[in-house]
Protein backbone atom coordinates (compact mmCIF):
# COMPACT_ATOMS: atom_id res chain seq x y z
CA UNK A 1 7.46 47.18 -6.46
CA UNK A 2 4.37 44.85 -8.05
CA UNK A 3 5.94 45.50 -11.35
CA UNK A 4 9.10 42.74 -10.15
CA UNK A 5 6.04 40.80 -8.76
CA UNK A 6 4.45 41.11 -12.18
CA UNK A 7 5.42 37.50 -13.76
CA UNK A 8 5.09 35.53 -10.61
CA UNK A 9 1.79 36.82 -9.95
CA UNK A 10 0.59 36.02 -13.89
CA UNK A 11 2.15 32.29 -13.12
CA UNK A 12 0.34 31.92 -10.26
CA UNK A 13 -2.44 33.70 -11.98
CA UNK A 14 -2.26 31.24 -15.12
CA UNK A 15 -2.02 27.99 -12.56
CA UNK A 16 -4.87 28.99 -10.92
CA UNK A 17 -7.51 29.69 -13.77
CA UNK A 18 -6.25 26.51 -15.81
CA UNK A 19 -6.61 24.26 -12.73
CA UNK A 20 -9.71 25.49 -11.57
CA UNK A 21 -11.08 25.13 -15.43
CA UNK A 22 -9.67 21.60 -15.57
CA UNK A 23 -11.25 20.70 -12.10
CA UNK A 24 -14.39 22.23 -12.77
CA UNK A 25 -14.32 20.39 -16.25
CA UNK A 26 -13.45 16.87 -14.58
CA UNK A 27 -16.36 17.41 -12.40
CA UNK A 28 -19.09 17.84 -14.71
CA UNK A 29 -17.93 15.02 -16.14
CA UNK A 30 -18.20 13.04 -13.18
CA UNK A 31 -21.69 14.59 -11.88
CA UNK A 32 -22.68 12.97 -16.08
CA UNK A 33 -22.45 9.43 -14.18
CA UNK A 34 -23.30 9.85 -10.56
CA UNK A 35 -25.71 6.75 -9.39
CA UNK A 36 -24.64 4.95 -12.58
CA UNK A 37 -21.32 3.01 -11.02
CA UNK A 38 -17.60 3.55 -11.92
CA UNK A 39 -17.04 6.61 -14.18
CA UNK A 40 -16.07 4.93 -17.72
CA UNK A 41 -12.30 6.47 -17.34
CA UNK A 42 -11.84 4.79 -13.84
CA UNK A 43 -13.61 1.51 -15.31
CA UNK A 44 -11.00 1.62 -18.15
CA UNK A 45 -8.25 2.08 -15.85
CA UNK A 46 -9.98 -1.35 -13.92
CA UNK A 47 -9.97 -3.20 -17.10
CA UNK A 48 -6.38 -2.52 -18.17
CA UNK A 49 -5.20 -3.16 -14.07
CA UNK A 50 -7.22 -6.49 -14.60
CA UNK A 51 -5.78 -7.65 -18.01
CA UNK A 52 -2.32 -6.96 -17.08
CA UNK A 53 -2.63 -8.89 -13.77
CA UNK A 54 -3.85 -11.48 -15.64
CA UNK A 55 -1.18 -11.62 -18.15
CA UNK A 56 1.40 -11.57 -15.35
CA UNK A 57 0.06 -14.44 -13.40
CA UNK A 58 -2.30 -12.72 -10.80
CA UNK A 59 -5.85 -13.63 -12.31
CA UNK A 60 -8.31 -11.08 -11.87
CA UNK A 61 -11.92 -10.65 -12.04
CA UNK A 62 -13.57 -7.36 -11.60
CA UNK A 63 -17.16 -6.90 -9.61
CA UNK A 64 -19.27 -3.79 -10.61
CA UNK A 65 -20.57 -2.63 -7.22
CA UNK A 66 -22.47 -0.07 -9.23
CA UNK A 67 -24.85 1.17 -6.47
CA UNK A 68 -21.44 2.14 -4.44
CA UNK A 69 -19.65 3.72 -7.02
CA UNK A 70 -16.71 0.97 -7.24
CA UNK A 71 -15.16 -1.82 -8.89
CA UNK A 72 -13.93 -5.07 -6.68
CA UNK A 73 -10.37 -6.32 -7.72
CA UNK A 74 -10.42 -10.27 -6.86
CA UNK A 75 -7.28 -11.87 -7.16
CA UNK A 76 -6.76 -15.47 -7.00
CA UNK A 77 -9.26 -16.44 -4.50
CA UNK A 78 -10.37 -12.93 -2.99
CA UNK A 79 -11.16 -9.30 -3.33
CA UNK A 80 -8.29 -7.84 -1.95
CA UNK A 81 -8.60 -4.00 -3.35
CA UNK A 82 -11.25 -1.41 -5.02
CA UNK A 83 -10.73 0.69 -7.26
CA UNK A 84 -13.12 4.15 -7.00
CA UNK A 85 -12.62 7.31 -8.34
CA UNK A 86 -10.04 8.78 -7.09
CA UNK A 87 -7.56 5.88 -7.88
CA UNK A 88 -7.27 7.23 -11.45
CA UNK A 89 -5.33 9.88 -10.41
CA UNK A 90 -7.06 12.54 -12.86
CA UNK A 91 -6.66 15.13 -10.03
CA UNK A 92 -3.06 14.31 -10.24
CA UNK A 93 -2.68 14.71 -13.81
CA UNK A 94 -4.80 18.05 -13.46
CA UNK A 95 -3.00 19.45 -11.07
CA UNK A 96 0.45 18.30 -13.78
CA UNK A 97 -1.43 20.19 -16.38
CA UNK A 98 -1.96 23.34 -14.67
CA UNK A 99 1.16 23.69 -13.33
CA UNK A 100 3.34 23.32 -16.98
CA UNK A 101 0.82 25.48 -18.69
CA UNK A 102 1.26 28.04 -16.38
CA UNK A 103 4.73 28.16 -17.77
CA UNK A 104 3.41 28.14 -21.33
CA UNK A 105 6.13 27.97 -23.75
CA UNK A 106 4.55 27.10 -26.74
CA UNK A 107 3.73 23.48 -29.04
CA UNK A 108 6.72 22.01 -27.13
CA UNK A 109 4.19 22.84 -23.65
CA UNK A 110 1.53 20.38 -25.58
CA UNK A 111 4.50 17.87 -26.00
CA UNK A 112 5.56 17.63 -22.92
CA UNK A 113 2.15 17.46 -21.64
CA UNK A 114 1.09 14.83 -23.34
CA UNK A 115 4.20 12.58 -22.26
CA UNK A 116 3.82 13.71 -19.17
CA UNK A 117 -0.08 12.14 -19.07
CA UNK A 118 1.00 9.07 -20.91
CA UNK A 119 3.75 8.72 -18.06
CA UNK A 120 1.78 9.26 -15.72
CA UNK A 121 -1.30 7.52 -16.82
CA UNK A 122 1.05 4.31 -16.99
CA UNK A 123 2.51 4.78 -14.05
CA UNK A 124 -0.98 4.82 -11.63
CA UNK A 125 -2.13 1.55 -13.58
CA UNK A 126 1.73 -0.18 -12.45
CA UNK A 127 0.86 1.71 -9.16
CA UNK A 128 -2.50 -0.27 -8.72
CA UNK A 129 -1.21 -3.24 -10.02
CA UNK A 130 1.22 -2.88 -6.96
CA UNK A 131 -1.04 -2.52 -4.87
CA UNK A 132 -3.07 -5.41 -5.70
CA UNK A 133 0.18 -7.22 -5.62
CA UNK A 134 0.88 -6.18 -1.92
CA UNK A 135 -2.60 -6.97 -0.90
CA UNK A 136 -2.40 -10.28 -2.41
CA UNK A 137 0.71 -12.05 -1.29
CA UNK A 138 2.00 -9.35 1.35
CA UNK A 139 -1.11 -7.87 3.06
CA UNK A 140 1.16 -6.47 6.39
CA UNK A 141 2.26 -4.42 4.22
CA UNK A 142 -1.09 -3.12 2.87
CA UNK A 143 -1.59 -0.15 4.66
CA UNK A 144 1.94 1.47 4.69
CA UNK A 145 2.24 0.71 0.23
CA UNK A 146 -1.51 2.26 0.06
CA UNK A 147 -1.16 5.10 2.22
CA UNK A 148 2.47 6.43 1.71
CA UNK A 149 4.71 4.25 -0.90
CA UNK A 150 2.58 4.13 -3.79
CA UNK A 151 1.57 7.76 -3.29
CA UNK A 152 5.01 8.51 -3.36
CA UNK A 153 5.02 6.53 -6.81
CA UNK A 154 2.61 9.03 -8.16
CA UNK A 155 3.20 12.30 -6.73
CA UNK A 156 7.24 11.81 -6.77
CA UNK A 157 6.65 11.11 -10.48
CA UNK A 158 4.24 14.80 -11.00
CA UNK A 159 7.28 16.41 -9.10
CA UNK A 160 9.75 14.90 -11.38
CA UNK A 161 8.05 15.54 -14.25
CA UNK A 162 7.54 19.83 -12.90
CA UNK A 163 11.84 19.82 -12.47
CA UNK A 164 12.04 18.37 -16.28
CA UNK A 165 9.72 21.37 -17.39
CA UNK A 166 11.72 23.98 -15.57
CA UNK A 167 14.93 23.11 -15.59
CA UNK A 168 15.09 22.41 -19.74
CA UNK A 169 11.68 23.95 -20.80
CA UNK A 170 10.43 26.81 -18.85
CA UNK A 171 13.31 28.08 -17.64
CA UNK A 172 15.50 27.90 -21.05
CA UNK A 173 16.16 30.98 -23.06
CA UNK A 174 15.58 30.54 -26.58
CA UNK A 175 19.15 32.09 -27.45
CA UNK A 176 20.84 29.52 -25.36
């Protein structure tokens, strides 16, 4: 009976040891900055948020809060948003990682995994962006696009992303 459990379990098996390498990973990086401000990915993903607002008529300056651990967005004429360390969605794209290599299928597995970080890497800084938006020019609204919509943005995207891989990746056979 464990023998038809047998490549379920080494899935599940292959999730869990990549995403607990990748999380343990993430956080000794993290623990290399603590006291020191924004980690220098999150402070990249700032920069980029900042320049594009600017670009797009929103002008942004950034404030290094350093002993809190976050960067200020100020748009136009106040800080509206802050961007800390879990607003660069690296758990997110962990948690994308683990789950497509756990249906390894090869160099196309590094492929698609790199796409899939790109895409999602682009679509949390339009997802900030957004936000700062909202909080800007449509603050009612600041609580329900922070808490559920933009979430939605990110994780519908990770969950789009998992159906690509299975449906015409992991679940393909080669003879097809």
């Amino acid at each position: 009976m464990l023998k038809d459990f047998k490549p379920v379990l080494n899935i599940l098996l292959r999730f869990i040891i990549i995403y607990l390498v990748l999380l343990f990973a993430y956080q000794f990086y993290l623990n290399r900055f603590e006291n020191g401000g924004l980690d220098p990915f999150s402070r990249m993903i700032a920069e980029q948020v900042r320049n594009v607002q600017n670009s797009i008529g929103f002008p942004t300056q950034l404030y290094n809060d350093v002993k809190s651990e976050q960067v200020w967005f100020y748009v136009k004429t106040e800080y509206v948003t802050r961007m800390v360390e879990g607003c660069n969605a690296i758990s997110v794209m962990i948690l994308f990682v683990a789950f497509v290599f756990a249906f390894y299928k090869g160099k196309k597995t590094i492929v698609f995994v790199l796409i899939g970080l790109i895409l999602l890497y682009l679509m949390n800084v339009l997802r900030i962006i957004g936000l700062n938006i909202v909080m800007t020019d449509y603050k009612q609204y600041g609580k329900i696009s922070h808490d559920y919509i933009f979430p939605a943005v990110i994780y519908g995207t990770v969950v789009l992303l998992w159906l690509i891989w299975i449906k015409f990746f992991a679940l393909k056979h080669e003879n097809s």
